[in-house]
N, C-alpha and C. Protein backbone atom coordinates (compact mmCIF):
# COMPACT_ATOMS: atom_id res chain seq x y z
N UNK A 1 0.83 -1.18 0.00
CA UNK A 1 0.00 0.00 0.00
C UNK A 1 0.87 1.24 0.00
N UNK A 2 0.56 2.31 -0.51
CA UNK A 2 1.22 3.36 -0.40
C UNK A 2 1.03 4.13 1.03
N UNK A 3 2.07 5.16 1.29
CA UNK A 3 2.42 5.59 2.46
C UNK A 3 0.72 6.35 2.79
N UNK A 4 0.23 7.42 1.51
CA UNK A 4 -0.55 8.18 1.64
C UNK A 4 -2.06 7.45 2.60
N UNK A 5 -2.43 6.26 1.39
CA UNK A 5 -3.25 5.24 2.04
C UNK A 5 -3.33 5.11 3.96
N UNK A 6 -1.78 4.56 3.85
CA UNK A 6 -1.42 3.94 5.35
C UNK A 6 -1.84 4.95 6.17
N UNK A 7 -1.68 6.19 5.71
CA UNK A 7 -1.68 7.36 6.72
C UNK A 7 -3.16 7.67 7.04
N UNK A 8 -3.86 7.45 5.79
CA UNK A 8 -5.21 7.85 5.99
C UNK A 8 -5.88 6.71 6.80
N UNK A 9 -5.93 5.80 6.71
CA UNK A 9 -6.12 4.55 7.39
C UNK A 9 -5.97 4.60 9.15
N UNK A 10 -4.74 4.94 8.99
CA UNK A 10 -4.55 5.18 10.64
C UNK A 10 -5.32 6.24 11.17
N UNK A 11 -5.17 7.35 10.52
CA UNK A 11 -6.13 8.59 10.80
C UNK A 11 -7.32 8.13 11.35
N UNK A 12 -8.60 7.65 10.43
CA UNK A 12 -9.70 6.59 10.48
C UNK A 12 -9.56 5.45 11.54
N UNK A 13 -8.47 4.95 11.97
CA UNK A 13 -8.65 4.18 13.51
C UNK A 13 -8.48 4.93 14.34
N UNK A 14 -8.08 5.76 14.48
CA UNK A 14 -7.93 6.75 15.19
C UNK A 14 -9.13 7.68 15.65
N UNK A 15 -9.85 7.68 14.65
CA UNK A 15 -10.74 8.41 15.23
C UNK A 15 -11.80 7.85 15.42
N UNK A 16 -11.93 6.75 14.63
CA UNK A 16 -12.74 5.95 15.25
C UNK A 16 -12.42 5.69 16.79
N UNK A 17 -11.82 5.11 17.53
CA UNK A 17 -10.91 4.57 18.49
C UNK A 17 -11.66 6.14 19.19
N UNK A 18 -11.36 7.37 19.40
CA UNK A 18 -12.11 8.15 19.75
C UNK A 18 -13.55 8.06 20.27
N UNK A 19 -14.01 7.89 19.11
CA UNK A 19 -15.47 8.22 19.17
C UNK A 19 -16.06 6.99 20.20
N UNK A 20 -15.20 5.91 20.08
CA UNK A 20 -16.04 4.78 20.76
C UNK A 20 -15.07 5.06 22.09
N UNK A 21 -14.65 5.74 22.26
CA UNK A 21 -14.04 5.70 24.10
C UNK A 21 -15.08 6.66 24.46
N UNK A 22 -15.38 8.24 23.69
CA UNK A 22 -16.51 8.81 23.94
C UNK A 22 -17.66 8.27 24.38
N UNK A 23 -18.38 7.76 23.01
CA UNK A 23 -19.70 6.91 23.74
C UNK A 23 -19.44 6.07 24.77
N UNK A 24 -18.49 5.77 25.24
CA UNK A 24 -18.85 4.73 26.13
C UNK A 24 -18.33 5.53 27.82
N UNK A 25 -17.92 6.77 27.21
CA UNK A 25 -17.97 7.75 28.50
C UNK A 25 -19.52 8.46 28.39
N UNK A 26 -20.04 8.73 27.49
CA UNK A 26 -21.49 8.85 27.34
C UNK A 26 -22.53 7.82 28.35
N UNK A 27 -22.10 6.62 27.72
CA UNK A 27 -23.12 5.33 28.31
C UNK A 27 -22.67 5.47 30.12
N UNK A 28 -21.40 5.49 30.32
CA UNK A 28 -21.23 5.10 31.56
C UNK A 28 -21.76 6.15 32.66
N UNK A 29 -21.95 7.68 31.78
CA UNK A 29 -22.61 8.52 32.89
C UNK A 29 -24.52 8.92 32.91
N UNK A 30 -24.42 8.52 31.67
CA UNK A 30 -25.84 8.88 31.20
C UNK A 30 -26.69 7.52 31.35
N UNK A 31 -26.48 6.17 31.32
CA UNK A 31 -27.79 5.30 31.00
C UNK A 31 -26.85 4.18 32.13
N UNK A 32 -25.60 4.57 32.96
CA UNK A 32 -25.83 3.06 34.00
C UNK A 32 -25.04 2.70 33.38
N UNK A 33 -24.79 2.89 32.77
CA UNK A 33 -22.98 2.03 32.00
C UNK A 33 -23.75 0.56 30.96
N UNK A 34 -24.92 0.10 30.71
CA UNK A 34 -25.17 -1.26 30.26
C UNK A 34 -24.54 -1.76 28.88
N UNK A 35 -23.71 -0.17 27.96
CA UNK A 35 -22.94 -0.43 26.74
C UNK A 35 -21.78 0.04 26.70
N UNK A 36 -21.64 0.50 28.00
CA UNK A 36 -19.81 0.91 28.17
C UNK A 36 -18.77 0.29 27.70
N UNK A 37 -19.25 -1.17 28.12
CA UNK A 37 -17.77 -2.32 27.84
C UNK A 37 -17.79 -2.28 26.43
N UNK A 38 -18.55 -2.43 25.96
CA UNK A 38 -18.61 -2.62 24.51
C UNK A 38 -18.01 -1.69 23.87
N UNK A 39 -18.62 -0.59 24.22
CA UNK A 39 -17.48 0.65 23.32
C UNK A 39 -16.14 0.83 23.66
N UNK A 40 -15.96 0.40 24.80
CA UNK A 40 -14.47 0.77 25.20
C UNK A 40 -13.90 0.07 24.65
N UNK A 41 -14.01 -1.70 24.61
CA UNK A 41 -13.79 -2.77 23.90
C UNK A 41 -13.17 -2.29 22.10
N UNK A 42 -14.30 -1.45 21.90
CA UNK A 42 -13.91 -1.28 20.12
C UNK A 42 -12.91 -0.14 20.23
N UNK A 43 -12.94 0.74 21.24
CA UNK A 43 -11.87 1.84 21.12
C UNK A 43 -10.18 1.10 21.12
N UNK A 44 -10.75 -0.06 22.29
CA UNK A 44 -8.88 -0.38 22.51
C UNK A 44 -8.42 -0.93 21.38
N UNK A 45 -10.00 -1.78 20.66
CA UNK A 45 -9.21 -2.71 19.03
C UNK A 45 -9.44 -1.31 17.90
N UNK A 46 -9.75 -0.65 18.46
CA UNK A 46 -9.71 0.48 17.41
C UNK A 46 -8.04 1.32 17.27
N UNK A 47 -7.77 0.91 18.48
CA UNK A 47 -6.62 1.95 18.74
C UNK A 47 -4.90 0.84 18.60
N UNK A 48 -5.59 -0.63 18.77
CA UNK A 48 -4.48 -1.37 18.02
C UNK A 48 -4.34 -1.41 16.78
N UNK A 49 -5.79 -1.25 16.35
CA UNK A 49 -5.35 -1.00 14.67
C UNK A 49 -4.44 0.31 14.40
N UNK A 50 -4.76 1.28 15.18
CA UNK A 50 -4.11 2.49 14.13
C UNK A 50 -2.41 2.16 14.86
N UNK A 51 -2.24 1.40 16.02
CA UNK A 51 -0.91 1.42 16.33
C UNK A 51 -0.37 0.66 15.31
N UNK A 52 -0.72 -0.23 14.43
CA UNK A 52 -0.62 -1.54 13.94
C UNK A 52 -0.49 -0.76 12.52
N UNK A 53 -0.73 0.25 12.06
CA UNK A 53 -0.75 0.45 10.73
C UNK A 53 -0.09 1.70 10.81
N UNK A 54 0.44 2.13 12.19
CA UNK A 54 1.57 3.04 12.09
C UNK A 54 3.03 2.66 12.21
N UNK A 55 2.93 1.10 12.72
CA UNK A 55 4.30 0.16 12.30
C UNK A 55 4.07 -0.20 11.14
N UNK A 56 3.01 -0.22 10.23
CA UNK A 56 3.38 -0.48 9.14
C UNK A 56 3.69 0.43 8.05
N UNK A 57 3.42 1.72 8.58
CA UNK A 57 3.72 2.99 7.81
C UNK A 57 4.91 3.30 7.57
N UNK A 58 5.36 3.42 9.11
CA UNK A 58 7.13 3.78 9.41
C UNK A 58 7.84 2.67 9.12
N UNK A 59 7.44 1.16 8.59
CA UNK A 59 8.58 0.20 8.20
C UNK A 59 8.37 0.42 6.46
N UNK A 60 7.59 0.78 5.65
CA UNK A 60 7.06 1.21 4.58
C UNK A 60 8.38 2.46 4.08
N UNK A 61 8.62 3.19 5.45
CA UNK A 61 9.36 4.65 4.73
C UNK A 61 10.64 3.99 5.67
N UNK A 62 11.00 3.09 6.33
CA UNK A 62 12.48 2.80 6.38
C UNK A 62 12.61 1.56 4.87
N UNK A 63 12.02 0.99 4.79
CA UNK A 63 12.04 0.50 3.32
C UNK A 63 12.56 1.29 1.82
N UNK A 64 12.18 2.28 2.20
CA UNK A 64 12.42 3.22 0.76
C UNK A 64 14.10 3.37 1.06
């Protein structure tokens, strides 16, 4: 994949990875927490992905 791709990609887990630590600071103060785990759950695999495709970015540009 090209670098540009990789970058945008990570961007996009990233903010995904955001949004679901949000909602699930949403759920945990507003409704009793009953979908907290769940979102937090997708933030942390949200946030291995973008770690995961920022080792693959930076081994991409020691490659060149």
């Amino acid at each position: 994949m090209r670098n540009s791709s990789l970058l945008a990609m990570e961007i996009i887990w990233i903010s995904t990875g955001v949004l679901s630590v949000a909602a699930a600071i949403k759920f945990a103060i507003g409704s009793g927490g009953d979908r907290t785990i769940i979102f937090a759950l997708m933030g942390l695999i949200s946030f291995i992905f973008a770690w995961l495709r920022h080792k693959q970015r930076k081994k991409a540009n020691f490659d060149r």
